[in-house]
Structure formats: structure tokens, C-alpha cells
Protein backbone atom coordinates (compact mmCIF):
# COMPACT_ATOMS: atom_id res chain seq x y z
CA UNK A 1 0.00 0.00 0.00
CA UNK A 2 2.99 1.93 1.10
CA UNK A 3 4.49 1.57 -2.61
CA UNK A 4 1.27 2.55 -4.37
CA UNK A 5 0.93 6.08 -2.14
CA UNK A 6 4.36 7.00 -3.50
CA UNK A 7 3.88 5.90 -6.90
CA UNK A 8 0.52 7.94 -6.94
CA UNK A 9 2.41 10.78 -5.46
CA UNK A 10 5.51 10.67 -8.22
CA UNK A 11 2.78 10.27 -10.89
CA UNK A 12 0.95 13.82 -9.34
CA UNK A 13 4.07 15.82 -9.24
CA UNK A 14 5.64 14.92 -12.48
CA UNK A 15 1.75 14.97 -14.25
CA UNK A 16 0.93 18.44 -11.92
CA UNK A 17 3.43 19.99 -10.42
CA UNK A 18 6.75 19.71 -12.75
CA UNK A 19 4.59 21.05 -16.20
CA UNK A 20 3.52 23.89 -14.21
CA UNK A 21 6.81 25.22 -12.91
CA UNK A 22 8.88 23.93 -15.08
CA UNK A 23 12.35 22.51 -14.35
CA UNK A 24 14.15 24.21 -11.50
CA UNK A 25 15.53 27.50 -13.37
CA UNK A 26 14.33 26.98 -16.78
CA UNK A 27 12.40 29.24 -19.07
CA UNK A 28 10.64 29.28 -22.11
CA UNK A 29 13.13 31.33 -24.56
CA UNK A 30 10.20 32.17 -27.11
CA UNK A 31 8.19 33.40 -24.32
CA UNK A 32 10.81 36.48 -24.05
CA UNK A 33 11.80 39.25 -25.84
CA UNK A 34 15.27 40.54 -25.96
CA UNK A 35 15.28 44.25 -27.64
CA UNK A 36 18.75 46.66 -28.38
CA UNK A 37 18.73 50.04 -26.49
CA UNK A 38 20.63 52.35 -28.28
CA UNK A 39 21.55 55.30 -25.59
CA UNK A 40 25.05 56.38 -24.40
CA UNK A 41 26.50 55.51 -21.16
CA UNK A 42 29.21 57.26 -19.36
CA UNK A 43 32.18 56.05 -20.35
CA UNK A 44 34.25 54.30 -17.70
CA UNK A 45 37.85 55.51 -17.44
CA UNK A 46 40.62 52.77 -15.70
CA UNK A 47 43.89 53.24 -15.55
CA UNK A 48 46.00 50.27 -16.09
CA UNK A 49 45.56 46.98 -17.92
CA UNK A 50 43.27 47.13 -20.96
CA UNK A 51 42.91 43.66 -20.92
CA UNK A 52 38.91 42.85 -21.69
CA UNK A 53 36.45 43.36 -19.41
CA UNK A 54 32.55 43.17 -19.02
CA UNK A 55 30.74 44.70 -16.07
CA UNK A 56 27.18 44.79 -15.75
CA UNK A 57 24.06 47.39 -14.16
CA UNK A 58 20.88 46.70 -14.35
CA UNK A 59 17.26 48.39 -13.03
CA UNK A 60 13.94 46.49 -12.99
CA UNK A 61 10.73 48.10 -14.17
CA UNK A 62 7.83 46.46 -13.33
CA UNK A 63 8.75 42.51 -15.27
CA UNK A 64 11.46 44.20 -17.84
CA UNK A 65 14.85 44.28 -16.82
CA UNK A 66 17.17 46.59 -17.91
CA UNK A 67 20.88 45.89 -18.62
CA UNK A 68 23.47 47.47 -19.32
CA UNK A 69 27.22 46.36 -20.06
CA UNK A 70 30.54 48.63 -19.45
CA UNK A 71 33.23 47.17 -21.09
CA UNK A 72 36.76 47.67 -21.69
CA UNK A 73 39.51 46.73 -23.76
CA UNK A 74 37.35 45.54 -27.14
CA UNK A 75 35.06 47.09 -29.24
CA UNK A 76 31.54 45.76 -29.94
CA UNK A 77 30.95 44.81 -33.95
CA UNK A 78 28.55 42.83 -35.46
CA UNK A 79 30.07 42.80 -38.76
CA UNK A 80 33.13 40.34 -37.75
CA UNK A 81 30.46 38.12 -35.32
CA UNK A 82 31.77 34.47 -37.08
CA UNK A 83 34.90 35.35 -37.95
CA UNK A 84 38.58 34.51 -37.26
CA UNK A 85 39.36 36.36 -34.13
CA UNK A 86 40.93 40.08 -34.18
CA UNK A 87 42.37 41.65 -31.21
CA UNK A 88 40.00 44.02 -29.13
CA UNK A 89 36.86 42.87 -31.46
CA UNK A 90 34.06 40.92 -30.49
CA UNK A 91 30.32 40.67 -29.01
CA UNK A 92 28.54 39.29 -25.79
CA UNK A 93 26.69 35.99 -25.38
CA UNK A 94 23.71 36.58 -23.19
CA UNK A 95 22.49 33.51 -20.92
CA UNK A 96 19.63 33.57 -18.99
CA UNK A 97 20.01 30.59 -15.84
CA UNK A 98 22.08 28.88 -18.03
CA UNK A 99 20.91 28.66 -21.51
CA UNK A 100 22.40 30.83 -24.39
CA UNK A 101 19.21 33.38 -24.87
CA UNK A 102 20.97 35.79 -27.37
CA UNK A 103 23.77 36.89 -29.30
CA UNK A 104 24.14 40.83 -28.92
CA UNK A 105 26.09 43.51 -30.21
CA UNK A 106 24.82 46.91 -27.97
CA UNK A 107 25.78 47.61 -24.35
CA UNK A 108 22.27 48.21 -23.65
CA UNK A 109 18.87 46.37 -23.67
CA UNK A 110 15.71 45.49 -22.46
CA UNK A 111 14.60 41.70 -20.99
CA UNK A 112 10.82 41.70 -21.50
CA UNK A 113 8.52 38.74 -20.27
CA UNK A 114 10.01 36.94 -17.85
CA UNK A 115 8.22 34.64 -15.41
CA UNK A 116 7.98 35.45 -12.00
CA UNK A 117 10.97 34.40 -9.92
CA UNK A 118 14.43 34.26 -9.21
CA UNK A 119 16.74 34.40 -12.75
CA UNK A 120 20.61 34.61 -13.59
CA UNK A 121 21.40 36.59 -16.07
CA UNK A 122 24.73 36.48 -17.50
CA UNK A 123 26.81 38.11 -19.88
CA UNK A 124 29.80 37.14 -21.71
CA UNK A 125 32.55 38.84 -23.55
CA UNK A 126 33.42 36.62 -26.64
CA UNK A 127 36.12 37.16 -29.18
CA UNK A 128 34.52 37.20 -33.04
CA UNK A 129 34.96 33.73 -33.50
CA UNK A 130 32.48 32.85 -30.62
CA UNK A 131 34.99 32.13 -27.95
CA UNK A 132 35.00 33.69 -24.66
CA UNK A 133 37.96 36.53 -23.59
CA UNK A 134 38.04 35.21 -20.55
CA UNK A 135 35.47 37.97 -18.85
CA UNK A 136 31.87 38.05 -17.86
CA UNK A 137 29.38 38.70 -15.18
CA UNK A 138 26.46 37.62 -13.67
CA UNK A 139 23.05 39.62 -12.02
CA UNK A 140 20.62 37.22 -10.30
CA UNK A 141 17.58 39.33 -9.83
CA UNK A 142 13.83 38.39 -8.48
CA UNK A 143 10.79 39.38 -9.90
């Protein structure tokens, strides 16, 4: 009898509970939208190494989340995204807990339609021929 309770139980959550909520941290990718702000940021000036370097802000407003990426040491360009690498070119790789969510080429944009709950998002400074510099960073924010 013992058995049957827990195989009625396992049948419930995985049937119920799991579709509902999904696996722990995972989204729906199509259910977001992942939009380019174009607007100037102060630039940041270091002193030093100009070895690359991501750094991120971010703001919430009511489910969009707002990011924004100070960098240093490469420049941004879409037009070599594939390529063989060049020094101080590339993009970021944007993951959201975990799974690659978008390929971008602005320091700025906009995260719309999110679930509710807790989500990493993390961007990564990648050399044009897709592989990382070495530099990213990570926001883990609650909605």
C-alpha cells in the first residue's frame, strides 16, 4: 500500500506539479523578448591593464529588466560576429540561468517577459569567432 501512495504521489508531481513550474531554473526562450537600447552611457575611465572586461548594471521596471554592459579593452561589432578572431573585437553571449538566450552587439537592452521568480542573467565577452575573452558577469535578480 505503502508503494502505491508513493507511486501515486511521483505520478501527481511529475503529471501536476513539474509542467507547471517547469524545471528548477528553466524558461521558455520564445516566451521572451530581448530588444537593443541604443543610448550612451558614461564612459568608464581605468587606468591600467586594458585587458577585456565586461561589467554589468541593471534596473527592474515592473517585469522588464534593464541591462546594461561597461566594457573595456574591445570594441563591440557585429560585422566580424563568425569570424577569425581580431584583437580588441568581439560581441557578448547573453544567458539567462544557463541557456544561451541571445547573441548581442549593444551595451544596452531590455529583458521583456520573464516569469515570475528568481533568474541569472549572464553576460559574456566573446572574441569574433564565438569564444570567450576570458570575462563576464552575472546579475541574479527576483521578480
Amino acid at each position: 500500500m505503502k508503494l502505491l501512495a508513493r507511486v501515486v504521489i511521483m505520478i501527481y508531481f511529475f503529471l501536476v506539479i513539474y509542467p507547471a513550474n517547469g524545471a528548477a531554473g528553466q524558461i521558455d526562450l520564445e516566451s521572451i523578448s530581448i530588444k537593443p537600447l541604443y543610448r550612451s552611457l558614461p564612459i568608464e575611465v581605468i587606468s591600467g591593464t586594458s585587458e577585456p572586461h565586461i561589467s554589468l548594471s541593471y534596473s527592474l521596471r515592473e517585469n522588464d529588466v534593464f541591462i546594461d554592459c561597461v566594457i573595456r579593452g574591445v570594441v563591440v561589432t557585429e560585422e566580424k560576429e563568425g569570424a577569425l578572431h581580431q584583437d580588441a573585437e568581439g560581441h557578448y553571449r547573453l544567458y539567462i540561468n544557463d541557456e544561451h538566450a541571445a547573441t548581442l552587439f549593444t551595451n544596452s537592452f531590455v529583458i521583456e517577459g520573464l516569469p515570475r521568480g528568481e533568474h541569472t542573467i549572464r553576460v559574456v565577452l566573446v572574441k569574433n569567432d564565438r569564444t570567450p575573452y576570458g570575462s563576464e558577469d552575472s546579475v541574479t535578480i527576483t521578480l
